[in-house]
Protein backbone atom coordinates (compact mmCIF):
# COMPACT_ATOMS: atom_id res chain seq x y z
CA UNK A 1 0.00 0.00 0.00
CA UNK A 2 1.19 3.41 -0.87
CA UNK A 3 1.38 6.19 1.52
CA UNK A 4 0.29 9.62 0.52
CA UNK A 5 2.35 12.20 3.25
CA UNK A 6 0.51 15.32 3.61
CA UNK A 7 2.96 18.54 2.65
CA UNK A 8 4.56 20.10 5.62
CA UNK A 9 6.06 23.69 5.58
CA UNK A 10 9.69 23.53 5.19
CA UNK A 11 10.46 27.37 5.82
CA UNK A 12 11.21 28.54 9.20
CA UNK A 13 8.28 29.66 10.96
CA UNK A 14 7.50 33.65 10.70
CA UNK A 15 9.47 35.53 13.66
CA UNK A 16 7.23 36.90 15.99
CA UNK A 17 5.95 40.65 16.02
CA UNK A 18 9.51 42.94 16.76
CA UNK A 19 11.90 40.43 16.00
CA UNK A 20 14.25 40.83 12.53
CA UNK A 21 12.79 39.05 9.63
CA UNK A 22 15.98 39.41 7.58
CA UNK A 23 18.19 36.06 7.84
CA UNK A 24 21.76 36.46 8.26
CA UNK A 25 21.88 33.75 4.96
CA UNK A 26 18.58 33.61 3.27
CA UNK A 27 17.95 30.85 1.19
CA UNK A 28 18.96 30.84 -2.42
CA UNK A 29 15.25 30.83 -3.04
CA UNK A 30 14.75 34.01 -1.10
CA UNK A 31 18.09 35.77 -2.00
CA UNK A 32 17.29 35.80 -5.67
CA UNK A 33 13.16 35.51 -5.86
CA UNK A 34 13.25 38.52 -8.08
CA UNK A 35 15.37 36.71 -10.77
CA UNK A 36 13.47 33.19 -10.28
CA UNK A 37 10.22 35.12 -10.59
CA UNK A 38 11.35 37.26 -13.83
CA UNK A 39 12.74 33.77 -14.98
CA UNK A 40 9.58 31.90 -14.96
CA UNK A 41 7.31 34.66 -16.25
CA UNK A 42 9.60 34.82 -19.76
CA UNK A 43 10.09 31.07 -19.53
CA UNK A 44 7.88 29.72 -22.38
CA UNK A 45 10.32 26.34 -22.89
CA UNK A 46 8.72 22.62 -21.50
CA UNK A 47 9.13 22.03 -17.89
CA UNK A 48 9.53 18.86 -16.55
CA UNK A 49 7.01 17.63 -14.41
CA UNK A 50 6.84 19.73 -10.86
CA UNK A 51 9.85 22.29 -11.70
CA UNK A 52 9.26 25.90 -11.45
CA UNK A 53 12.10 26.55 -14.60
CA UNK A 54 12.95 24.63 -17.80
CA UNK A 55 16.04 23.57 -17.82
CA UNK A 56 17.43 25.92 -19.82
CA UNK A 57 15.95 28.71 -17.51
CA UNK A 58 18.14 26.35 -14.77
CA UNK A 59 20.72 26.65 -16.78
CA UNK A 60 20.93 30.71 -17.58
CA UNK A 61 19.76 31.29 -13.32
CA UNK A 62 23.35 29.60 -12.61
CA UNK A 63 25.01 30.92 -15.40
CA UNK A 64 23.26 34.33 -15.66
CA UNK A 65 22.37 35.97 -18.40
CA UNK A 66 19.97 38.80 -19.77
CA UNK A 67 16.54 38.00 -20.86
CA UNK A 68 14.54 39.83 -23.58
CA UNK A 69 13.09 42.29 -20.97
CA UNK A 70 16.30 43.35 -19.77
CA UNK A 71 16.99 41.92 -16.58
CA UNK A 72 20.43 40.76 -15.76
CA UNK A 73 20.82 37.31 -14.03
CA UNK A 74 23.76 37.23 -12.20
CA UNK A 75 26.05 33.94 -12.36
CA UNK A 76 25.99 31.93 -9.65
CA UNK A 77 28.47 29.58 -10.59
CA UNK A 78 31.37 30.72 -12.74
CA UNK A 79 33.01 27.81 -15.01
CA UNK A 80 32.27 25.51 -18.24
CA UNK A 81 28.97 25.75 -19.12
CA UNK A 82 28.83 22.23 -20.50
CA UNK A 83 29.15 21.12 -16.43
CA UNK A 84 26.20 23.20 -15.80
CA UNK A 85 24.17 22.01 -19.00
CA UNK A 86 25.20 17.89 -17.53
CA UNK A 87 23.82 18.47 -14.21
CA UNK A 88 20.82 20.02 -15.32
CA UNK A 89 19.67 17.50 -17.70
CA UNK A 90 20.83 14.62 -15.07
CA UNK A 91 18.07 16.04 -12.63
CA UNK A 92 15.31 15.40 -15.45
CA UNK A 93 16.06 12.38 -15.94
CA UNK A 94 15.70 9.07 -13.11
CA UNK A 95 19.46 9.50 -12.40
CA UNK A 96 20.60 11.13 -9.07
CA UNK A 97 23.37 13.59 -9.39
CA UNK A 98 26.39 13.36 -7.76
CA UNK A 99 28.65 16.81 -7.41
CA UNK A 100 32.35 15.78 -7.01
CA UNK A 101 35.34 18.10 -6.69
CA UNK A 102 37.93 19.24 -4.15
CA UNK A 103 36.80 21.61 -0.93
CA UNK A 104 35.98 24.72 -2.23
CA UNK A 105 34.73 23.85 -5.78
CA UNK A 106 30.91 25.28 -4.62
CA UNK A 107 29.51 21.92 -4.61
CA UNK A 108 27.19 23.02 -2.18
CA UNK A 109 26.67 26.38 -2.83
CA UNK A 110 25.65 25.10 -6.33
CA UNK A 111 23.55 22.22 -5.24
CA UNK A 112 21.58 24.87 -3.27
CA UNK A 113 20.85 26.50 -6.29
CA UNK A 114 19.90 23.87 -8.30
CA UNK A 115 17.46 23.08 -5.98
CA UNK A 116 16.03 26.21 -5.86
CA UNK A 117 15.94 26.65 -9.49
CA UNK A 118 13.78 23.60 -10.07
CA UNK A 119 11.75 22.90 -7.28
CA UNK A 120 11.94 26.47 -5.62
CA UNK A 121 13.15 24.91 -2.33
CA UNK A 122 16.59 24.25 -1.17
CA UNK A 123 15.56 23.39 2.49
CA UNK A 124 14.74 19.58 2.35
CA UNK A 125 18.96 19.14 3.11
CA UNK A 126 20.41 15.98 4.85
CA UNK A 127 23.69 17.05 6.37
CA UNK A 128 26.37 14.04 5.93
CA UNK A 129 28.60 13.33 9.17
CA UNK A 130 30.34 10.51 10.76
CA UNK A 131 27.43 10.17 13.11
CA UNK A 132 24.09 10.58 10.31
CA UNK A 133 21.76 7.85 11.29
CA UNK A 134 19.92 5.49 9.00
CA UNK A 135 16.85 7.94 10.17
CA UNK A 136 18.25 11.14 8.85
CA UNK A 137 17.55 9.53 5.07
CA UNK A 138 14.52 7.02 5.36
CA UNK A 139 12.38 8.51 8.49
CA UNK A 140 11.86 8.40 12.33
CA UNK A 141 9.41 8.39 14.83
CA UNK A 142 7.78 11.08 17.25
CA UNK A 143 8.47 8.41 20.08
CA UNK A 144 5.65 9.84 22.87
CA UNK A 145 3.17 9.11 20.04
CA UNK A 146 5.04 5.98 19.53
CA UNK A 147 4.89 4.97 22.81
CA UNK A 148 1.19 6.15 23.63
CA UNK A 149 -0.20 4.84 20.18
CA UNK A 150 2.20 2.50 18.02
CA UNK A 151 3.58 2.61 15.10
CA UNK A 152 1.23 4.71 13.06
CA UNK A 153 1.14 7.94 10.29
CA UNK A 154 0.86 10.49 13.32
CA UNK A 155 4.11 8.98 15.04
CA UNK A 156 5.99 8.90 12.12
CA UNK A 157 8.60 12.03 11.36
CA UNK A 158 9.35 12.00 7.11
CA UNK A 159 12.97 12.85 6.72
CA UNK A 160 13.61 15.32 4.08
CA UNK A 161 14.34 12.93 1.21
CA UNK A 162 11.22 10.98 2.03
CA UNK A 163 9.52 14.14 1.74
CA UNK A 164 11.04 15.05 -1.47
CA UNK A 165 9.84 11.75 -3.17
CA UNK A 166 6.16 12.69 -1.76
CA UNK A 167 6.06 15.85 -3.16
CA UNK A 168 8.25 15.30 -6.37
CA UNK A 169 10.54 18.06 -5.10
CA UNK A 170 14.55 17.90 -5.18
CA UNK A 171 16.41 16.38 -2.11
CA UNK A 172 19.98 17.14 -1.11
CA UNK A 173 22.43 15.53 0.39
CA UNK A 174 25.87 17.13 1.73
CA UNK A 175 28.89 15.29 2.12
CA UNK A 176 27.30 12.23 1.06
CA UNK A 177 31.18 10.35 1.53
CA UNK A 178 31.42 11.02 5.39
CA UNK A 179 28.22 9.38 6.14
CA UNK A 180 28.93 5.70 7.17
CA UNK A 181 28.98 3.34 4.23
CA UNK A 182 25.26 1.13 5.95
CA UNK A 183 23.76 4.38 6.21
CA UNK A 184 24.76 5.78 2.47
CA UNK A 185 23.04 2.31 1.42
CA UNK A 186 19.86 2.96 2.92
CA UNK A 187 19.56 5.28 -0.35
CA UNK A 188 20.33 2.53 -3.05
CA UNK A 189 16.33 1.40 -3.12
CA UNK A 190 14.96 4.89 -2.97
CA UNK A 191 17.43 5.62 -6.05
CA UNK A 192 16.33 2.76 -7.99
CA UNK A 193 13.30 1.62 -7.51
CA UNK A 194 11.52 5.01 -6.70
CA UNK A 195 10.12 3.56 -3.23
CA UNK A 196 10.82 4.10 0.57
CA UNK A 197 9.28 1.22 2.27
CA UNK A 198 7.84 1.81 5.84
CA UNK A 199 7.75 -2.11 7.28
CA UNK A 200 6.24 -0.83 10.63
CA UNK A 201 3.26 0.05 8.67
CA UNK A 202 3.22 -2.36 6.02
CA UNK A 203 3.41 0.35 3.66
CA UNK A 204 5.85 2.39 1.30
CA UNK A 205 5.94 5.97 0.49
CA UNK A 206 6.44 5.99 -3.53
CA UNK A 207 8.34 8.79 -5.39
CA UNK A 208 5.92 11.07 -7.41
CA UNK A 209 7.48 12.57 -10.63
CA UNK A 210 10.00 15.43 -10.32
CA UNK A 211 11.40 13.82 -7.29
CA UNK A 212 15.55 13.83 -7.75
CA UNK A 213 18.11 13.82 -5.38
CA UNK A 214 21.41 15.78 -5.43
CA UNK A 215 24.30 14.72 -3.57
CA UNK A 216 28.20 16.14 -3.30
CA UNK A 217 31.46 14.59 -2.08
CA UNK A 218 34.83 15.79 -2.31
CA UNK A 219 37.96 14.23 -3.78
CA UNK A 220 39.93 14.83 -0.35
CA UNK A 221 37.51 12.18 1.37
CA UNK A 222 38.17 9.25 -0.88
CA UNK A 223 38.80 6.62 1.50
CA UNK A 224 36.74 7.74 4.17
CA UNK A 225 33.66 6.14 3.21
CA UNK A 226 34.06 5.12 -0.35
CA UNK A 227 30.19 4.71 -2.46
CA UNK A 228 29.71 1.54 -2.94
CA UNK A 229 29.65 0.32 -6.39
CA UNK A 230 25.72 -0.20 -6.17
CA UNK A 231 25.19 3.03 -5.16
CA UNK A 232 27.79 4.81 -7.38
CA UNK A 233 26.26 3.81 -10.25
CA UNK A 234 22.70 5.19 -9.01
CA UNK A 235 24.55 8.80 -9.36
CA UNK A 236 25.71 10.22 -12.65
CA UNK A 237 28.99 12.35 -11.65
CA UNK A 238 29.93 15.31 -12.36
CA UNK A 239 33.26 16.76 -11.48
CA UNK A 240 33.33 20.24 -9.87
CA UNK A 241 36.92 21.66 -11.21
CA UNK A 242 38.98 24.90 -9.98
CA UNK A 243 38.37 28.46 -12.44
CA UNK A 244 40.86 27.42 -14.84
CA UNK A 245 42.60 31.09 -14.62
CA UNK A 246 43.49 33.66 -12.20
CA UNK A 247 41.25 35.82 -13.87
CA UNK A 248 38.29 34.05 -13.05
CA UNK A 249 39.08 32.90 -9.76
CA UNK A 250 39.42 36.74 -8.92
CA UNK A 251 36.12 37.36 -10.65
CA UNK A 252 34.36 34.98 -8.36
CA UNK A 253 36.10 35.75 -5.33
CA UNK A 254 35.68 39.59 -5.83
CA UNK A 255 31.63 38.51 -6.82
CA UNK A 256 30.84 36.67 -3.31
CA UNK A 257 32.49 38.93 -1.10
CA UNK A 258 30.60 41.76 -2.39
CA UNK A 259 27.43 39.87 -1.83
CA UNK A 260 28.85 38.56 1.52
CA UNK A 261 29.91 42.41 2.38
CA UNK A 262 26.34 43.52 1.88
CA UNK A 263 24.48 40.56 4.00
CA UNK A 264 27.00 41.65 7.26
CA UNK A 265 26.24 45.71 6.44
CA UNK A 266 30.03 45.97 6.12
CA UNK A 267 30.77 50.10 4.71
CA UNK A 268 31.39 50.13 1.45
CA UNK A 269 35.10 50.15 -0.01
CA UNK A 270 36.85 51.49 -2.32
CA UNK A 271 38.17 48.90 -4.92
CA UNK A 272 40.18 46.23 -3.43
CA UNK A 273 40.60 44.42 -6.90
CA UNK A 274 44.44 44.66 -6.25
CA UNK A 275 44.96 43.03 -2.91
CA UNK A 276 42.22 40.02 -4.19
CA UNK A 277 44.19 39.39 -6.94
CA UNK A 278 47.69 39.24 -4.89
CA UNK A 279 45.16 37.03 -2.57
CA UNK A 280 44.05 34.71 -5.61
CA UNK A 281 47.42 34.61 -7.10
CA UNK A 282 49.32 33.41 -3.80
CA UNK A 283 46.82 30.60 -3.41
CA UNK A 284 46.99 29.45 -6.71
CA UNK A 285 50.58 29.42 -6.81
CA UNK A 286 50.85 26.98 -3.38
CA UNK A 287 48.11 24.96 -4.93
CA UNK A 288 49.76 24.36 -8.17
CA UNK A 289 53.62 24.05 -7.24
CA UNK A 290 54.34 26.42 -9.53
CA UNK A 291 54.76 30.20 -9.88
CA UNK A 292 52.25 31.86 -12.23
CA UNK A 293 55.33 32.68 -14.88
CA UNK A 294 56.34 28.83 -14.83
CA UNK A 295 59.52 30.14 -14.05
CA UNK A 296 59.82 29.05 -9.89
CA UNK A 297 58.52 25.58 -8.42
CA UNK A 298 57.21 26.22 -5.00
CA UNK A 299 56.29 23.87 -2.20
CA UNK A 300 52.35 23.06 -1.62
CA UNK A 301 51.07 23.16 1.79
CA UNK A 302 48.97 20.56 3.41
CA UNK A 303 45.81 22.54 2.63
CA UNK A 304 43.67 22.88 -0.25
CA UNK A 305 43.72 26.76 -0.46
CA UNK A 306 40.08 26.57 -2.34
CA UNK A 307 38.64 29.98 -3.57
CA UNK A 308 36.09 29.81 -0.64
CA UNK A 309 39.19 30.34 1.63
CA UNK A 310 40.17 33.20 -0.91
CA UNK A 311 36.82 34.44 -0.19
CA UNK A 312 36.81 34.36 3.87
CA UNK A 313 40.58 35.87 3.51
CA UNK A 314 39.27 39.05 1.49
CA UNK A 315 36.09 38.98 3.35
CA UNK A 316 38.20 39.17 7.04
CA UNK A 317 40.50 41.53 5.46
CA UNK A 318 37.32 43.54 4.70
CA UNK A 319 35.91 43.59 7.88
CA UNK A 320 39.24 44.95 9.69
CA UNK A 321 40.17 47.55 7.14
CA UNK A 322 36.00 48.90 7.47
CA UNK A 323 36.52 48.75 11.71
CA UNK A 324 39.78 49.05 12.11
CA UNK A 325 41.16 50.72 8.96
CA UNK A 326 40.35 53.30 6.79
CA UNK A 327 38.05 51.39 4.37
CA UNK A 328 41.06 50.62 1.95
CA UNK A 329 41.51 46.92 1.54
CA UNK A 330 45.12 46.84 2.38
CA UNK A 331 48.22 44.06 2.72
CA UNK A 332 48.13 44.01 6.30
CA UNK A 333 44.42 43.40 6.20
CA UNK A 334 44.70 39.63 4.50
CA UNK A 335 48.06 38.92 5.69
CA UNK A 336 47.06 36.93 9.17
CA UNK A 337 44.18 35.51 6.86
CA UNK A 338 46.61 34.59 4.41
CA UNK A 339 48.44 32.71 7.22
CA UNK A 340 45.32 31.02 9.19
CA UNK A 341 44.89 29.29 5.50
CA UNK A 342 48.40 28.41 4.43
CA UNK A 343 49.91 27.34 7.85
CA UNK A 344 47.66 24.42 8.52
CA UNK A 345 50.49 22.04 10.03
CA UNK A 346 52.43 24.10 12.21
CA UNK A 347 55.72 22.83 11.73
CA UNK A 348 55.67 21.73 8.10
CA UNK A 349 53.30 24.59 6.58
CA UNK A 350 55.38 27.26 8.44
CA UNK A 351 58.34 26.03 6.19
CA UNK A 352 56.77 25.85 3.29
CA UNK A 353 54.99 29.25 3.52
CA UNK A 354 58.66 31.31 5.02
CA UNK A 355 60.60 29.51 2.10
CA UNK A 356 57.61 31.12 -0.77
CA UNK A 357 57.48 34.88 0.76
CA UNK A 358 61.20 35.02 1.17
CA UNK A 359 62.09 32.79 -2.66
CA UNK A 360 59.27 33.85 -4.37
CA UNK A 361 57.13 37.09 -2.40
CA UNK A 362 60.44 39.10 -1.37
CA UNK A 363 61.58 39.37 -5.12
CA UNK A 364 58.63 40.22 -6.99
CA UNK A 365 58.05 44.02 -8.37
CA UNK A 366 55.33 45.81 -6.52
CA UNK A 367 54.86 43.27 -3.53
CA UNK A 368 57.13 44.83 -1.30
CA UNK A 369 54.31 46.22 1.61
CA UNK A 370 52.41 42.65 1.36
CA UNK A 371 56.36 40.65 1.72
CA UNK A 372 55.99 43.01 5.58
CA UNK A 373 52.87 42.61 6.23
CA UNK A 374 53.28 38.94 5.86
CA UNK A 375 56.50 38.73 7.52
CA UNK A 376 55.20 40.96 10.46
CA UNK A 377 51.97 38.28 11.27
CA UNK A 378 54.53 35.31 10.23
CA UNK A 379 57.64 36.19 12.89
């Protein structure tokens, strides 16, 4: 017997009369309504069953874009369209889509979006630990009802994917890798044969169409708790890589702290194009090995130097120069964030990181105030 669950709000209640209705991170659905909404209204392509976009509206929200009336979508994800364009199409079809890449590569900050793009809810989220229970995925039970009543429909609790398959919406799940390898299984029936079944109640709760689920790993966890090979093959991959050039690493660094600036109320600053790119171009050189004229190999560091820890660097270097400063993103403004994120292993990273500013930093034309302030938070 099929179960029919009844929909349940998934937004956080209202706040009460006085208290602040702005979040300090609204939902992607919330954040950009106004594009979503102008998105659908000039969105005259098929739809898949339950989405709110086509996907090639999905497609131009993440990319961004200008539509016919003139409003500019702003890219939410900056790299090869073709990636974008895979994942999309994945989600309208059975297949579950897997988001793979090293820390940092906005697996989840894209997942988010997808969500929101196609089912206009990125809340029904399953957040992978060590310690995520088989219950987290498949369901629970309100255990005073339990207790009072039995097992019945008023004691059970849906999880969120069980939820998603009753209401044909998209399901996430982060860090799918660090969940433990019985509990990651507990998804191989719901991914393949549509069903959740609910044994207590003789009864199964059946996906509806438009239910998908979207899941992301990164490449640093292999090993942890590998997919099985059943379940792999469930998910159709797609690889999450880092912006191929400086250029567009500092595009999308100097992008999210502006919109991270504005959610804390931080003072506006003059350009600080100039310290993100020394920012960008330091990480990129640890992570690669390699100077960005080919000319110097340099030693990597133990971390992964993503462009979200370019982005909390120039976002912490914005906050002291606006409370601290004079408003001017300066050197001594990134340098101890520059550190926090290089000198992960305090005896080896502190060699690698003295041997780049004083081989690589000291000698370069123009550097010379971010070589002190770096030495000055490094001694």
């Amino acid at each position: 017997m099929s179960a029919n669950l009844a929909s349940t709000p998934s937004k956080t209640a209202a706040p009460h009369p006085g208290e602040s209705t702005t979040a300090l991170r609204p939902h992607a659905e919330d954040a950009f309504a106004a594009e979503l909404a102008a998105l659908a209204a000039q969105d005259d392509r098929p739809r898949p069953a339950r989405w709110k976009l086509s996907p090639w509206a999905v497609a131009t929200y993440l990319l961004g874009g200008t539509l016919p009336d003139g409003t500019v979508i702003s890219p939410k994800y900056v790299g090869p369209r073709r990636i974008v364009e895979v994942a999309v199409t994945t989600l309208a079809t059975d297949r579950a889509l897997l988001l793979l890449g090293v820390p940092g590569t906005a697996k989840t900050w894209v997942s988010e979006h997808l969500a929101a793009a196609v089912s206009g809810d990125s809340t029904l989220l399953v957040q992978g630990t060590a310690g995520t229970p088989e219950e987290a995925i498949r369901y629970g039970w309100n255990y005073a009802r339990l207790l009072a009543h039995g097992p019945s429909r008023d004691a059970l609790v849906p999880s969120p994917v069980m939820r998603a398959m009753a209401e044909g919406m998209t399901a996430r799940v982060e860090e799918l890798t660090r969940i433990p390898a019985d509990v990651q299984d507990t998804l191989i029936t719901i991914l393949s044969e549509k069903t959740l079944p609910i044994p207590e109640l003789g009864e199964e709760v059946q996906a509806v169409r438009g239910f998908n689920l979207i899941a992301t790993a990164n490449d640093r966890d292999r090993g942890v708790n590998d997919l099985s090979s059943a379940l792999r093959r469930r998910f159709n991959t797609v690889v999450l890589p880092l912006p191929e050039s400086a250029e567009a690493e500092v595009d999308i660094v100097s992008r999210r702290v502006e919109q991270i600036g504005r959610s804390l109320d931080l003072p506006a600053a003059p350009d600080g194009t100039a310290e993100i790119r020394r920012v960008v171009t330091v990480f990129r050189e640890l992570r690669d090995g390699l100077t960005d004229d080919g000319r110097t190999k340099v030693k990597s560091p133990s971390g992964t130097l993503s462009t979200a820890e370019a982005i909390s660097v120039v976002t912490g270097g914005l906050a002291l120069a606006a409370h601290f400063g004079d408003g001017v993103l300066r050197p001594a403004d990134v340098a101890a964030g520059i550190l926090g994120a290089v000198v992960r292993d305090p005896a080896a990273d502190r060699v690698v990181w003295q041997e780049y500013l004083e081989t690589v930093v000291r000698e370069r034309e123009g550097w010379t105030d971010f070589y002190r302030a770096c030495r000055e938070v490094s001694a």
